[in-house]
N, C-alpha and C. Protein backbone atom coordinates (compact mmCIF):
# COMPACT_ATOMS: atom_id res chain seq x y z
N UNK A 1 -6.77 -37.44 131.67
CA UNK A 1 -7.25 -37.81 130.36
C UNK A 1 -6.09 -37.73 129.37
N UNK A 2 -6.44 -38.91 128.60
CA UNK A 2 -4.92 -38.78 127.61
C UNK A 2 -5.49 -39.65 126.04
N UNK A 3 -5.22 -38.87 124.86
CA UNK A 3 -5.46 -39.70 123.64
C UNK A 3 -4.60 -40.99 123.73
N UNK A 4 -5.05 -42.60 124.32
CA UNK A 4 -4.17 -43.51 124.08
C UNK A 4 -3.76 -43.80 122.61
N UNK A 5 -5.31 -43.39 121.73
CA UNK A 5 -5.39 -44.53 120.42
C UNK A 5 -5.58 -43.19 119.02
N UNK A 6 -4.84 -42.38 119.45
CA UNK A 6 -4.64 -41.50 118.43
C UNK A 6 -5.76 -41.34 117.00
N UNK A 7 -7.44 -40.90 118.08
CA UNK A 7 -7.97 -40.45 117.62
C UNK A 7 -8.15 -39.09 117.48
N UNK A 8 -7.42 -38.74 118.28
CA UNK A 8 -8.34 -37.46 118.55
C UNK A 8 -9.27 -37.28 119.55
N UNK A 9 -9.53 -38.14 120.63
CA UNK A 9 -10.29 -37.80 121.57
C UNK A 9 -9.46 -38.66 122.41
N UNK A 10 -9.69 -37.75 124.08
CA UNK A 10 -8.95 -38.51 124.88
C UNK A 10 -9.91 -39.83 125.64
N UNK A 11 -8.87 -40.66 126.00
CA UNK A 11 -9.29 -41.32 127.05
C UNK A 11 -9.56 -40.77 127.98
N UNK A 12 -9.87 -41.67 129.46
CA UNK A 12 -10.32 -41.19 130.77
C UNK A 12 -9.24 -42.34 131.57
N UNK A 13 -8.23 -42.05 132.44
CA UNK A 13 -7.86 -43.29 133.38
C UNK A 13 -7.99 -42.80 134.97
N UNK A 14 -8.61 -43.78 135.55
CA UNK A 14 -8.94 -43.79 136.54
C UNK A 14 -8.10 -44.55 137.57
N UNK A 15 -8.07 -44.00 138.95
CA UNK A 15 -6.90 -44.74 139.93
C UNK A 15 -7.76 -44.74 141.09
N UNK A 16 -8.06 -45.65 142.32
CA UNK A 16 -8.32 -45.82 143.25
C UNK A 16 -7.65 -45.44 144.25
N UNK A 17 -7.65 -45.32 145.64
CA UNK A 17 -7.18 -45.11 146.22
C UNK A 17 -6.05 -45.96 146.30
N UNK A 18 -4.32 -45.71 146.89
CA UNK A 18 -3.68 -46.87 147.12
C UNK A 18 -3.97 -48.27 147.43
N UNK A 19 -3.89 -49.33 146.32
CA UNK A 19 -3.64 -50.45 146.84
C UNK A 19 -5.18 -50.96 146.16
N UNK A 20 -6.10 -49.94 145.23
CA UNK A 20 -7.24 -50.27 144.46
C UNK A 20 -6.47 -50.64 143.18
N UNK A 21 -8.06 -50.40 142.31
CA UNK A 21 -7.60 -50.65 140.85
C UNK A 21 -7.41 -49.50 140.16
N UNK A 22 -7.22 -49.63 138.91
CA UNK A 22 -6.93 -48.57 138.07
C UNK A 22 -7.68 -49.16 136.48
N UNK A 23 -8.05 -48.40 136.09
CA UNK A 23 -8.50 -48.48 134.48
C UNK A 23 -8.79 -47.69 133.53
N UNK A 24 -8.94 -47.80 132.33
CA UNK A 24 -8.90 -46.75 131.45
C UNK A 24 -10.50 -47.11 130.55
N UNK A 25 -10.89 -46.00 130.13
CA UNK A 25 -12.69 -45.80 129.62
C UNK A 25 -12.39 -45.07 128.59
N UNK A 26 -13.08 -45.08 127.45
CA UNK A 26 -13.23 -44.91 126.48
C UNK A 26 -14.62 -44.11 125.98
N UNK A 27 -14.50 -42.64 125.55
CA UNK A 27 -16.15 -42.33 125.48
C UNK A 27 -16.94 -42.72 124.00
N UNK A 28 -17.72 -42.85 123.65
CA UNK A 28 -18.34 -43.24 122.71
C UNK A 28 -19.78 -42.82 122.48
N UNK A 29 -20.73 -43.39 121.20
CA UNK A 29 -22.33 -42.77 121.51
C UNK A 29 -22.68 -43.46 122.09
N UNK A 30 -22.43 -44.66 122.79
CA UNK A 30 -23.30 -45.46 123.91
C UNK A 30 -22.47 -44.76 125.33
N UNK A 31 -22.14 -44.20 125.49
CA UNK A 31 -21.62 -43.98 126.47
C UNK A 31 -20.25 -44.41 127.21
N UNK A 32 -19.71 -44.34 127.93
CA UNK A 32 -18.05 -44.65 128.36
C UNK A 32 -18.28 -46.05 127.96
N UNK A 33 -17.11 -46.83 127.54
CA UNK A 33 -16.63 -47.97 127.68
C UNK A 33 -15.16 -48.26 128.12
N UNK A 34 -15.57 -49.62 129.07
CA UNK A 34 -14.20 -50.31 129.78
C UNK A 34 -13.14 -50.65 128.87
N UNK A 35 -12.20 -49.75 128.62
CA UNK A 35 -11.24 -50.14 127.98
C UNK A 35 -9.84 -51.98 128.13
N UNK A 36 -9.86 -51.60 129.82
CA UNK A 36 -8.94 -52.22 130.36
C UNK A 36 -8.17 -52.01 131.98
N UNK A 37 -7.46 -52.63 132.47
CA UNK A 37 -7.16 -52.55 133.33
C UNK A 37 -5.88 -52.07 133.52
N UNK A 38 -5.50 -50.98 134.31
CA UNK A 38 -3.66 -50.09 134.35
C UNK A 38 -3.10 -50.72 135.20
N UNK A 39 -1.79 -51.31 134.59
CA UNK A 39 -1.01 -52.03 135.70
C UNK A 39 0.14 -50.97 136.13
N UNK A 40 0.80 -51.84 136.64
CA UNK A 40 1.95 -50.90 137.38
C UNK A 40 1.83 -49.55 138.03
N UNK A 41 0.43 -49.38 138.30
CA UNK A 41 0.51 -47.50 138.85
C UNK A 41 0.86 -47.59 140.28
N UNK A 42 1.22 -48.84 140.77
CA UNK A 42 1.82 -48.73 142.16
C UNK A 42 2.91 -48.63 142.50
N UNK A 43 3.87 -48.55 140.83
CA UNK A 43 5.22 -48.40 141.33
C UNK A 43 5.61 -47.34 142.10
N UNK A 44 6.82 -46.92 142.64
CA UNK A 44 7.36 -46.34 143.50
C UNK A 44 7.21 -44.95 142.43
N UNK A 45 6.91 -43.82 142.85
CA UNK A 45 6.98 -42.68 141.98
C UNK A 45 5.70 -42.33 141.14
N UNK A 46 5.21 -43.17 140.81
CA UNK A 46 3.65 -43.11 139.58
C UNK A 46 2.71 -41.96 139.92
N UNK A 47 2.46 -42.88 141.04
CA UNK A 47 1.18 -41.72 141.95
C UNK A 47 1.60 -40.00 141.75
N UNK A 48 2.48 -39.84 142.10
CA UNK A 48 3.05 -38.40 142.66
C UNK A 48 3.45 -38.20 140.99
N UNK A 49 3.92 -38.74 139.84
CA UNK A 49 4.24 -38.29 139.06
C UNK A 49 2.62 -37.63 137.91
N UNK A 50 1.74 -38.65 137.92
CA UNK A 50 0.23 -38.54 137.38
C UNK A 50 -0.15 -37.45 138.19
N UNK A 51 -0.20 -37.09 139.47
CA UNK A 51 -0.96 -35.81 140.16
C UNK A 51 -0.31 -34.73 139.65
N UNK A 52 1.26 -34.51 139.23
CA UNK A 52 2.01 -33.48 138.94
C UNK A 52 1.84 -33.87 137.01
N UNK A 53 0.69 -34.23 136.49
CA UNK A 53 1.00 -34.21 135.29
C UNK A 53 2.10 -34.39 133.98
N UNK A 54 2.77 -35.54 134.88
CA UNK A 54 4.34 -35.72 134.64
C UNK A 54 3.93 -37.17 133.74
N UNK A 55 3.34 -37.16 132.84
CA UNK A 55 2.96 -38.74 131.63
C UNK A 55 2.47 -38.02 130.16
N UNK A 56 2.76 -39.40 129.64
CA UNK A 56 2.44 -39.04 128.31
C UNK A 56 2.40 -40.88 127.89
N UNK A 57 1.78 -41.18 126.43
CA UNK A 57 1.42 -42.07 126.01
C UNK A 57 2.85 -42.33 125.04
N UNK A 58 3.28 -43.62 125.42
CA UNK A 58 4.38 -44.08 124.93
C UNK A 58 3.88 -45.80 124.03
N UNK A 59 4.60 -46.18 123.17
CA UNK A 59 4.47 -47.42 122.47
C UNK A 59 4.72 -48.59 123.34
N UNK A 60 4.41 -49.41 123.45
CA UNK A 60 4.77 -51.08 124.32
C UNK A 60 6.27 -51.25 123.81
N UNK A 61 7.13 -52.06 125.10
CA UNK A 61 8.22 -52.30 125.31
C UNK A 61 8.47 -53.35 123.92
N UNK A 62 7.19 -54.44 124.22
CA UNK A 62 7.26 -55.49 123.43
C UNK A 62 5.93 -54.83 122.42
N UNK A 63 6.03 -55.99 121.33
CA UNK A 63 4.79 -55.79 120.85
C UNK A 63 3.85 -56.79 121.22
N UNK A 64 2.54 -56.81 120.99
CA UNK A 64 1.42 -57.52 120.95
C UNK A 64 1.85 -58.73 120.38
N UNK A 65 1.10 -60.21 120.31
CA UNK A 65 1.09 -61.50 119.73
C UNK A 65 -0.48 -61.41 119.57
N UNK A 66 -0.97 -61.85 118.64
CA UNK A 66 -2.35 -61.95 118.07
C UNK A 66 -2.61 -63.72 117.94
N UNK A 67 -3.48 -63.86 118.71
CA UNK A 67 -3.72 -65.64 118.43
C UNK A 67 -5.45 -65.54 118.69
N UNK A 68 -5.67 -66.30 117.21
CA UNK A 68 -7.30 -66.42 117.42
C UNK A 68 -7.99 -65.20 117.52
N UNK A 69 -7.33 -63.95 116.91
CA UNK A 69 -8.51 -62.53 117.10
C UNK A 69 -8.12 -61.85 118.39
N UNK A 70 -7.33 -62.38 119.31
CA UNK A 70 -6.96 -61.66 120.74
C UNK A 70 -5.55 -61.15 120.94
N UNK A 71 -5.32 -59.90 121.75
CA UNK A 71 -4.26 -59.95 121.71
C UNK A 71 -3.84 -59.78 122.57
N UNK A 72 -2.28 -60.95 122.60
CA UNK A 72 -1.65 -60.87 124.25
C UNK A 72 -0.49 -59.82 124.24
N UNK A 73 -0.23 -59.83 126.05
CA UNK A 73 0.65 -58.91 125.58
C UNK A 73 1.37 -59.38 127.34
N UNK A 74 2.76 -58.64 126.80
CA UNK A 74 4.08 -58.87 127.99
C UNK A 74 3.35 -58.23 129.24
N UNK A 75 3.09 -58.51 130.23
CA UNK A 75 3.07 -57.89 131.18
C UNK A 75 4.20 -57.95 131.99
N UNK A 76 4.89 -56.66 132.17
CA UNK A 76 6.17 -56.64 132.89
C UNK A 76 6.27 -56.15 134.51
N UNK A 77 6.54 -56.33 135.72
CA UNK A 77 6.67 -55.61 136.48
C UNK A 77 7.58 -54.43 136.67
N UNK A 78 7.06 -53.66 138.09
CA UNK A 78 7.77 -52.23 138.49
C UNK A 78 9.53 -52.14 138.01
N UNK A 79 10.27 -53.34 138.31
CA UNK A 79 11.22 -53.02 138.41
C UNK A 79 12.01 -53.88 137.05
N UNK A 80 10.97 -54.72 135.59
CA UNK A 80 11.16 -55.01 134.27
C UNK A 80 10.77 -53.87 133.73
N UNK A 81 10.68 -52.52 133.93
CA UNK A 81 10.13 -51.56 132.52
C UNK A 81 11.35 -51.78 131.39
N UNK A 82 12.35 -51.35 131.74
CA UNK A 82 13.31 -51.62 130.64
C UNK A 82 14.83 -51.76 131.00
């Protein structure tokens, strides 16, 4: 569990077994909501670093583009982080 959106309450992210999905939930008065989907937790190191409590919530490489109310965003692979 980790505050993504600097309320004050944490998120929830969830990981499947290798080679599943991953996503992040949001609690609320209706109950959890689907935030989104976690990419990259298959890089080399992730797994073993999240079990050893080794993360924290960092800002996007890029920023967001907003078109029409939505917002896109860079998706980079394992070996584009920076």
């Amino acid at each position: 569990m980790i505050d993504l959106d600097d309320d004050g309450q944490p998120e929830i992210l969830l990981f499947n077994l290798a080679g599943g999905s991953a996503a992040a939930f949001k609690s609320g008065l209706a109950g959890w909501t689907y935030l989104g989907m976690i990419t990259n937790y298959q890089c080399n190191g992730v797994r073993e670093a999240l079990r050893a409590g080794q993360f924290r919530a960092a800002p996007p490489i890029f920023k967001e583009i907003e078109v029409a109310g939505q917002r896109l965003r860079i998706a980079s692979n394992c070996s584009q982080n920076r």
